[in-house]
C-alpha atoms as a PDB file:
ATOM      1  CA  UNK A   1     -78.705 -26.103 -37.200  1.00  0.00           C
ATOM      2  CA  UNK A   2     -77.144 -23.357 -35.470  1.00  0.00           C
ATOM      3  CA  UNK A   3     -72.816 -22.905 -34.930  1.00  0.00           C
ATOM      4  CA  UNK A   4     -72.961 -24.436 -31.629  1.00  0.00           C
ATOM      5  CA  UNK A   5     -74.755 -27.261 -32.362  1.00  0.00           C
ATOM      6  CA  UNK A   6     -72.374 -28.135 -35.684  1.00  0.00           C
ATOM      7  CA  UNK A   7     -69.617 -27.456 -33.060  1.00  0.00           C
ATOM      8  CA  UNK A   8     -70.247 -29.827 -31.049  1.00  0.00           C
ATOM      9  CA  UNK A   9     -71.103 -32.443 -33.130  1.00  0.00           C
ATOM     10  CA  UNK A  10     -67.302 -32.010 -34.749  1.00  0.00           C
ATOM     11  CA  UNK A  11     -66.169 -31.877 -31.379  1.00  0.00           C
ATOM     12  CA  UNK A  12     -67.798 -35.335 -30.477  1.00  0.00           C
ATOM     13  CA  UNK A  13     -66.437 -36.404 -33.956  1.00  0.00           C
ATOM     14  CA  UNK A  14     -62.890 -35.659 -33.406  1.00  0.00           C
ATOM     15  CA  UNK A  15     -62.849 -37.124 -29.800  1.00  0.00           C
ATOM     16  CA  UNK A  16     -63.816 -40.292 -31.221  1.00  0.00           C
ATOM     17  CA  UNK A  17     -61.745 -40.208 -34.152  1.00  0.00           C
ATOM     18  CA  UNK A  18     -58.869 -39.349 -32.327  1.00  0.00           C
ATOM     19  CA  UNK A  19     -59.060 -42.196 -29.486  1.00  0.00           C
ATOM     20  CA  UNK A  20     -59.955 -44.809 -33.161  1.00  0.00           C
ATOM     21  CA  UNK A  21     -56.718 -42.965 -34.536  1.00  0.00           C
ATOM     22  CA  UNK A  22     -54.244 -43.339 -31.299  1.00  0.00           C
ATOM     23  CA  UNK A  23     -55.606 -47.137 -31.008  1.00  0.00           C
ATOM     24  CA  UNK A  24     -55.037 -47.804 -34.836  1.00  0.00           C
ATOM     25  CA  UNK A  25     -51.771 -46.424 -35.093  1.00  0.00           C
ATOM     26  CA  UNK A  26     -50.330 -48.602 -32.496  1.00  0.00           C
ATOM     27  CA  UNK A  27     -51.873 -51.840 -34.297  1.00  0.00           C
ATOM     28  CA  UNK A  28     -50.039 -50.244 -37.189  1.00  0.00           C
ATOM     29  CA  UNK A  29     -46.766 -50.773 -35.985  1.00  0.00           C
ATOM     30  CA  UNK A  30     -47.803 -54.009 -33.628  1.00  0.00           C
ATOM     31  CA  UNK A  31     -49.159 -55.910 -36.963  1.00  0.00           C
ATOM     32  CA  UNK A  32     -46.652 -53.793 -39.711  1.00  0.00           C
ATOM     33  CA  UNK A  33     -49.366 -52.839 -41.590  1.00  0.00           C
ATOM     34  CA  UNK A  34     -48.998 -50.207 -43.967  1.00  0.00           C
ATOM     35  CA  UNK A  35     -52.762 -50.789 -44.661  1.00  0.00           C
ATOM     36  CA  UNK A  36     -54.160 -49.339 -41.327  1.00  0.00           C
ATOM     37  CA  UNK A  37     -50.771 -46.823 -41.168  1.00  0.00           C
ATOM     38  CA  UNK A  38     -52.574 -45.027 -44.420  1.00  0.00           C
ATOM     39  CA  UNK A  39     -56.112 -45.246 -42.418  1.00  0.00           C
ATOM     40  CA  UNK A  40     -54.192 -43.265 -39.784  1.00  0.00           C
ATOM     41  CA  UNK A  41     -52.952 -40.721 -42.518  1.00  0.00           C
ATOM     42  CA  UNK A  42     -56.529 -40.425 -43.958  1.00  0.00           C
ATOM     43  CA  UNK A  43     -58.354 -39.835 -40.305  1.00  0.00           C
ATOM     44  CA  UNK A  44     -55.333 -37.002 -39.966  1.00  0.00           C
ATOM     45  CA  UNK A  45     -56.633 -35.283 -43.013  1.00  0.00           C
ATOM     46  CA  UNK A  46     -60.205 -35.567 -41.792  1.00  0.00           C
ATOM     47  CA  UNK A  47     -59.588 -33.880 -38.160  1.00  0.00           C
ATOM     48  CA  UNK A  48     -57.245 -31.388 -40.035  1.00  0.00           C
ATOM     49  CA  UNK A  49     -60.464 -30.352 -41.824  1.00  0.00           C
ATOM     50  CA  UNK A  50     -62.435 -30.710 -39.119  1.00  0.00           C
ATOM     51  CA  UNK A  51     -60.693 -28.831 -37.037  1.00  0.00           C
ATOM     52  CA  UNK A  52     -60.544 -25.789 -39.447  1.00  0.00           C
ATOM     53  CA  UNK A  53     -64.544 -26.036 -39.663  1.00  0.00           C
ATOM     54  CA  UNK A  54     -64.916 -25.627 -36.004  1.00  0.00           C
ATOM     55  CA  UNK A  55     -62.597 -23.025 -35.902  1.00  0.00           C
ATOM     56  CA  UNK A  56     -64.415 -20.918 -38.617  1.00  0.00           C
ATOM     57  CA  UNK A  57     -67.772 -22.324 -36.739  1.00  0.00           C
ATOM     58  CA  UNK A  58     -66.267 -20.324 -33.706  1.00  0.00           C
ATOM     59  CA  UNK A  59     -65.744 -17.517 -35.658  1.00  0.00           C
ATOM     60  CA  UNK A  60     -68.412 -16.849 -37.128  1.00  0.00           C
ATOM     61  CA  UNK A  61     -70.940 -17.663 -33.589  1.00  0.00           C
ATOM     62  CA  UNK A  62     -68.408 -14.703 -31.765  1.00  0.00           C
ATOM     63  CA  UNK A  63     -69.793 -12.315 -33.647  1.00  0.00           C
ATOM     64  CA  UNK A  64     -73.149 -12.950 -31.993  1.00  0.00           C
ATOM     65  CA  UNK A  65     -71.582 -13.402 -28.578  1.00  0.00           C
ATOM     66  CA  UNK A  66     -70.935 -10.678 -25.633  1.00  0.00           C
ATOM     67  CA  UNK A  67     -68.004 -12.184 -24.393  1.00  0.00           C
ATOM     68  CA  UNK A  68     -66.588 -13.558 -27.872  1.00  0.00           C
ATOM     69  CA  UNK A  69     -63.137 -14.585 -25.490  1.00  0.00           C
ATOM     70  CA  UNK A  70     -65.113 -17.800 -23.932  1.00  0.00           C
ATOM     71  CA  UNK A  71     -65.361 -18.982 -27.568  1.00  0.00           C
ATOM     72  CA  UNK A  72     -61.227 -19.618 -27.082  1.00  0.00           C
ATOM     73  CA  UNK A  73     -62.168 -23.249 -25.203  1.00  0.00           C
ATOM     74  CA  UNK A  74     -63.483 -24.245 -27.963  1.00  0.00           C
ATOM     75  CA  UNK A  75     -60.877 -23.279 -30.402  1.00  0.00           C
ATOM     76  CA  UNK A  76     -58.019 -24.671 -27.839  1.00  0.00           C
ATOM     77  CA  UNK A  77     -60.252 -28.020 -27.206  1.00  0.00           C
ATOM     78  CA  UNK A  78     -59.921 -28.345 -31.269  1.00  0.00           C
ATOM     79  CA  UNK A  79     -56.487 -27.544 -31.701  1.00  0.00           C
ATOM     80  CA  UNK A  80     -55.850 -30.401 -28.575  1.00  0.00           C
ATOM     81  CA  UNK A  81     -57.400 -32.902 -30.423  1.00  0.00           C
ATOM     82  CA  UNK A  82     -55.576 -31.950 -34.041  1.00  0.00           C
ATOM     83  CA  UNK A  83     -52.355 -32.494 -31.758  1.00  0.00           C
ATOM     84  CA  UNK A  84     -53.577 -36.382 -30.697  1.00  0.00           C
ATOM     85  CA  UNK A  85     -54.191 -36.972 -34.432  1.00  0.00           C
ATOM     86  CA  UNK A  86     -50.873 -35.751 -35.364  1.00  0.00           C
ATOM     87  CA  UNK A  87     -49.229 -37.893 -32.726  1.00  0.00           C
ATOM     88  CA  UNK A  88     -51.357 -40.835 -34.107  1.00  0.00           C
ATOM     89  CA  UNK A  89     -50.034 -40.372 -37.673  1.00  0.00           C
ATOM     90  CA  UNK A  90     -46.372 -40.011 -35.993  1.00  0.00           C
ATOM     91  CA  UNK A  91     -46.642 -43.498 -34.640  1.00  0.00           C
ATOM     92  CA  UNK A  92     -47.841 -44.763 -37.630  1.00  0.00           C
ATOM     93  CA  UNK A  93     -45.307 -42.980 -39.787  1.00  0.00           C
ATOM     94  CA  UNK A  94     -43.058 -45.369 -38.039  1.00  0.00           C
ATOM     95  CA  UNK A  95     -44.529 -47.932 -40.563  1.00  0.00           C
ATOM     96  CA  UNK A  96     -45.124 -45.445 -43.404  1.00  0.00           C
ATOM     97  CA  UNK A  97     -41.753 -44.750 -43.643  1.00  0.00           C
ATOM     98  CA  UNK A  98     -40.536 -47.968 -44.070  1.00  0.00           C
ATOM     99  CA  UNK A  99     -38.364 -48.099 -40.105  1.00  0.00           C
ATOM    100  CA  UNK A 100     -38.035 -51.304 -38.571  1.00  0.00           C
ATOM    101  CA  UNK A 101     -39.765 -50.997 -34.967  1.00  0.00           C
ATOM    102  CA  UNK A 102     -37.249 -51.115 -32.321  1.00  0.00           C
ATOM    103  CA  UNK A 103     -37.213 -54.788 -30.176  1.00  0.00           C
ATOM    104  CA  UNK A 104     -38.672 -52.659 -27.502  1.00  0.00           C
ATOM    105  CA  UNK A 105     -41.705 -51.812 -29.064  1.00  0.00           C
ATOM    106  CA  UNK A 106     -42.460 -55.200 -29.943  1.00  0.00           C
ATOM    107  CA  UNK A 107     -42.046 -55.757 -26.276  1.00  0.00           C
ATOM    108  CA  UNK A 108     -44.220 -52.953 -25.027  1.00  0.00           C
ATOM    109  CA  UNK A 109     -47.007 -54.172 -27.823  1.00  0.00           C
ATOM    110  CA  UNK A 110     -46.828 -57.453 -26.253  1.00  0.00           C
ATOM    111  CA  UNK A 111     -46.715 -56.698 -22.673  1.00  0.00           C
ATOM    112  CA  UNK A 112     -50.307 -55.297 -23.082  1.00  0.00           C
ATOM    113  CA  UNK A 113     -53.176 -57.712 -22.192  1.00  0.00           C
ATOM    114  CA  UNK A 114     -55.122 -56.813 -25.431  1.00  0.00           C
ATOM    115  CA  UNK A 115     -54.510 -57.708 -28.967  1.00  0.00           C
ATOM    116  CA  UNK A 116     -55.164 -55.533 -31.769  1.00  0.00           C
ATOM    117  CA  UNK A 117     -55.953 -57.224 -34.811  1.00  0.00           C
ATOM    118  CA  UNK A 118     -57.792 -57.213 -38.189  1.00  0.00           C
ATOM    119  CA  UNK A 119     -60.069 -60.376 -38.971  1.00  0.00           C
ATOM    120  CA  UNK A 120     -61.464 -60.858 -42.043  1.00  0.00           C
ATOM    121  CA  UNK A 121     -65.213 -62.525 -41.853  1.00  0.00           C
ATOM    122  CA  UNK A 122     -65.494 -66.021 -43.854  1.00  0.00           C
ATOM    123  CA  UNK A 123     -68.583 -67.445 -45.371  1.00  0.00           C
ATOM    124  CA  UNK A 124     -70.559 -69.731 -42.950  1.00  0.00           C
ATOM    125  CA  UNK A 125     -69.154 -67.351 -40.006  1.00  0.00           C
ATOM    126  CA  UNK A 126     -71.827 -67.125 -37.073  1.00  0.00           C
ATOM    127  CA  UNK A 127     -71.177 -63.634 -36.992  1.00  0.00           C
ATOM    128  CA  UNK A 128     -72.892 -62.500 -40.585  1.00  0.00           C
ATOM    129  CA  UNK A 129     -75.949 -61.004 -40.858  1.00  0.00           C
ATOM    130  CA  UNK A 130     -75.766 -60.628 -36.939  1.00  0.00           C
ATOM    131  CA  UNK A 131     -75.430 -56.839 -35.100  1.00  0.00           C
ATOM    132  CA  UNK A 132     -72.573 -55.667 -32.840  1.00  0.00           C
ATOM    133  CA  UNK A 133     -75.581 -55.610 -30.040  1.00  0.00           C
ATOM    134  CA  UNK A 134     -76.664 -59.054 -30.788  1.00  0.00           C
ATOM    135  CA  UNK A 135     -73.028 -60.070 -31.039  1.00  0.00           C
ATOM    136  CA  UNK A 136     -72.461 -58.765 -27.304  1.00  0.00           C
ATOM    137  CA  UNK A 137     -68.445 -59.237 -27.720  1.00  0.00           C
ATOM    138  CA  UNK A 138     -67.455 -57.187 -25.552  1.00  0.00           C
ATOM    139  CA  UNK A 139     -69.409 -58.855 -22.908  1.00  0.00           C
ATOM    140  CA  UNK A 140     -68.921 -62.533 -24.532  1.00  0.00           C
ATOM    141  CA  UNK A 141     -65.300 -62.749 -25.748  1.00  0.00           C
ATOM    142  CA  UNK A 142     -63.428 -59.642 -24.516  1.00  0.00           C
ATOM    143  CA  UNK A 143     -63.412 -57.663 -27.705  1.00  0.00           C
ATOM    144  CA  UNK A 144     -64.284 -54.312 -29.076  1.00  0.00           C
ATOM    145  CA  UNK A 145     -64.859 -53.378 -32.987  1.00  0.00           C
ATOM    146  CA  UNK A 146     -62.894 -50.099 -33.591  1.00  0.00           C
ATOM    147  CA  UNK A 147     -63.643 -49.845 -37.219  1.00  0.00           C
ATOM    148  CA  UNK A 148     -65.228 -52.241 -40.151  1.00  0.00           C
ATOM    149  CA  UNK A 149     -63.877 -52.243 -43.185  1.00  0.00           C
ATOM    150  CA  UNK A 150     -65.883 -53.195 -45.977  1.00  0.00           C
ATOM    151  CA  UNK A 151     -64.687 -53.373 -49.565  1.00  0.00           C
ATOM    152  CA  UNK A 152     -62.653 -49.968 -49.707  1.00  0.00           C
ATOM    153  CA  UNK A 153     -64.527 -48.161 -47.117  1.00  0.00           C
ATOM    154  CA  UNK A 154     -64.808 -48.026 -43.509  1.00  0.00           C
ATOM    155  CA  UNK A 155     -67.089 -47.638 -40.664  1.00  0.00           C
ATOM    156  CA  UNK A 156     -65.424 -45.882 -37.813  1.00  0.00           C
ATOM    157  CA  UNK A 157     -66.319 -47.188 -34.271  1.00  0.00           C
ATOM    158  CA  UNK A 158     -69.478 -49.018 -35.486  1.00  0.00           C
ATOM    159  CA  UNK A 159     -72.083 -48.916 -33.676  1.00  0.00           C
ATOM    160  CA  UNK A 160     -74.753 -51.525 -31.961  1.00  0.00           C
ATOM    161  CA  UNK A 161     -77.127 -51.661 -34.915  1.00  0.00           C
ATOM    162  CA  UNK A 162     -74.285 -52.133 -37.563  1.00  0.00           C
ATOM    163  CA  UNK A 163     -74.352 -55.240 -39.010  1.00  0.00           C
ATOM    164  CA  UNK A 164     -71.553 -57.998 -39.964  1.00  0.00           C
ATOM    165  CA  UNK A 165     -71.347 -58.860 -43.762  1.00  0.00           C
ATOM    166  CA  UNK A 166     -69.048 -61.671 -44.854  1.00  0.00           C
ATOM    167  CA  UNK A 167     -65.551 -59.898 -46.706  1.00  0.00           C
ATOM    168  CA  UNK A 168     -65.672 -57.536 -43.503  1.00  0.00           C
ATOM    169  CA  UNK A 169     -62.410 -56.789 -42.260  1.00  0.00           C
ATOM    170  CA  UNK A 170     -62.338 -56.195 -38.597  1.00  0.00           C
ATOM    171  CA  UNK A 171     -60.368 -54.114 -36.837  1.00  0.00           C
ATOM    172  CA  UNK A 172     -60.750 -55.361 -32.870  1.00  0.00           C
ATOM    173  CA  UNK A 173     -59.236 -54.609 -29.613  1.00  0.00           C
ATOM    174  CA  UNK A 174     -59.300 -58.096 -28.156  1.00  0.00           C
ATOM    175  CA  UNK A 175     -58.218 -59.829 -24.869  1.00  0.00           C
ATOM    176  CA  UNK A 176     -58.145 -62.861 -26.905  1.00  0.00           C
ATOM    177  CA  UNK A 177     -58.460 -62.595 -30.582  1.00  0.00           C
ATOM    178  CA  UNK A 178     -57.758 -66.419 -31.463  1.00  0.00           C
ATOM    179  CA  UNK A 179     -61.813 -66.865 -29.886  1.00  0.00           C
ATOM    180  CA  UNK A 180     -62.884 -63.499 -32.791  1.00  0.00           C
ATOM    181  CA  UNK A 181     -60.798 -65.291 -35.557  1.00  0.00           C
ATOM    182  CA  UNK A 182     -62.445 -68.789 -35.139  1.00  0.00           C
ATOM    183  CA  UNK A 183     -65.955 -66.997 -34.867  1.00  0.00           C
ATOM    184  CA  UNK A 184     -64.961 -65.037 -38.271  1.00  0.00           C
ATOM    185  CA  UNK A 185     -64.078 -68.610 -39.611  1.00  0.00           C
ATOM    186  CA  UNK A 186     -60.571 -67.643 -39.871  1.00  0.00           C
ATOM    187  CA  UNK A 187     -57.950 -70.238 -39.281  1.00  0.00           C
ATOM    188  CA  UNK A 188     -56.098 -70.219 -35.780  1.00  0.00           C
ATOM    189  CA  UNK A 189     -52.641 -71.365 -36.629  1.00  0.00           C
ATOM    190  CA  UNK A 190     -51.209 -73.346 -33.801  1.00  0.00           C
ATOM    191  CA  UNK A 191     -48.188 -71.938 -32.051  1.00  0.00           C
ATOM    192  CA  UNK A 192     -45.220 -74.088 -32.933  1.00  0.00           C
END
């Protein structure tokens, strides 16, 4: 595999990990959850690293190039997406750090028409043993899997072969997550 080609493919990782970062840092501070804050932290230290390996990638390919200058997209496209991770792990510092959210962010969390959420998968849920294509959620219930975690690792925006395993946590962008909870055989407590 040449530089360019391992360029891009950390470029296409770090796009993706930074939109899964921006989208888990605000459940971070929606839910309070220290446990997805410290996901946020962990994807920061990944794109940090990535972004030094494209920048060394770059590097090394200008030596090879007649106008090594055009190279400096790349580079700056890198550095832009370093900056959305960073801004991730500042909003979910917020929770790291032990600060109560202001009342106003509660309101601007719930002003939104989707739900972020974790949902841990039950035994005897319909969804085990079942694909994210079979599934069809976002099609069926309004709701897209940003991340799977399973045991103590995760699986970053899964994809539609990845498969549902009962003990899954997931972490879902739902328009309503009370219909993902009762498929996951969670309990829907009533509103009071």
């Amino acid at each position: 595999m040449n530089e360019f080609d391992e360029i891009r493919n950390c470029l296409v990782e770090m796009k993706d990990l930074s939109a899964l970062m921006i989208d888990l840092a605000f459940s971070s501070v929606m839910y309070n959850s220290e446990d997805i804050a410290e996901e946020v932290y962990l994807l920061e230290e990944k794109m940090d690293d990535l972004t030094l390996k494209v920048k060394k990638l770059a590097l090394r390919a200008a030596k090879r190039e007649e106008d090594p200058e055009s190279l400096l997209s790349i580079i700056d496209l890198a550095d832009i997406n370093e900056r959305i991770s960073d801004a991730a792990y500042g909003i979910a510092d917020i929770i790291l750090r032990d600060i109560e959210p202001h009342p106003i962010i509660q309101k601007i969390m719930e002003d939104t028409e989707e739900e972020l959420g974790r949902v841990t998968v039950r035994a005897g849920s319909v969804l085990i043993g079942k694909t994210l294509e079979q599934l069809k959620l976002p099609s069926k219930i309004g709701t897209r899997i940003l991340a799977i975690k399973r045991g103590e690792r995760y699986i970053y925006n899964p994809g539609r072969k990845d498969t549902i395993e009962e003990g899954d946590v997931l972490i879902a962008v739902s328009s309503d997550m009370d219909k993902l909870r009762k498929l996951a055989g969670e309990e829907v407590e009533e509103e009071e």
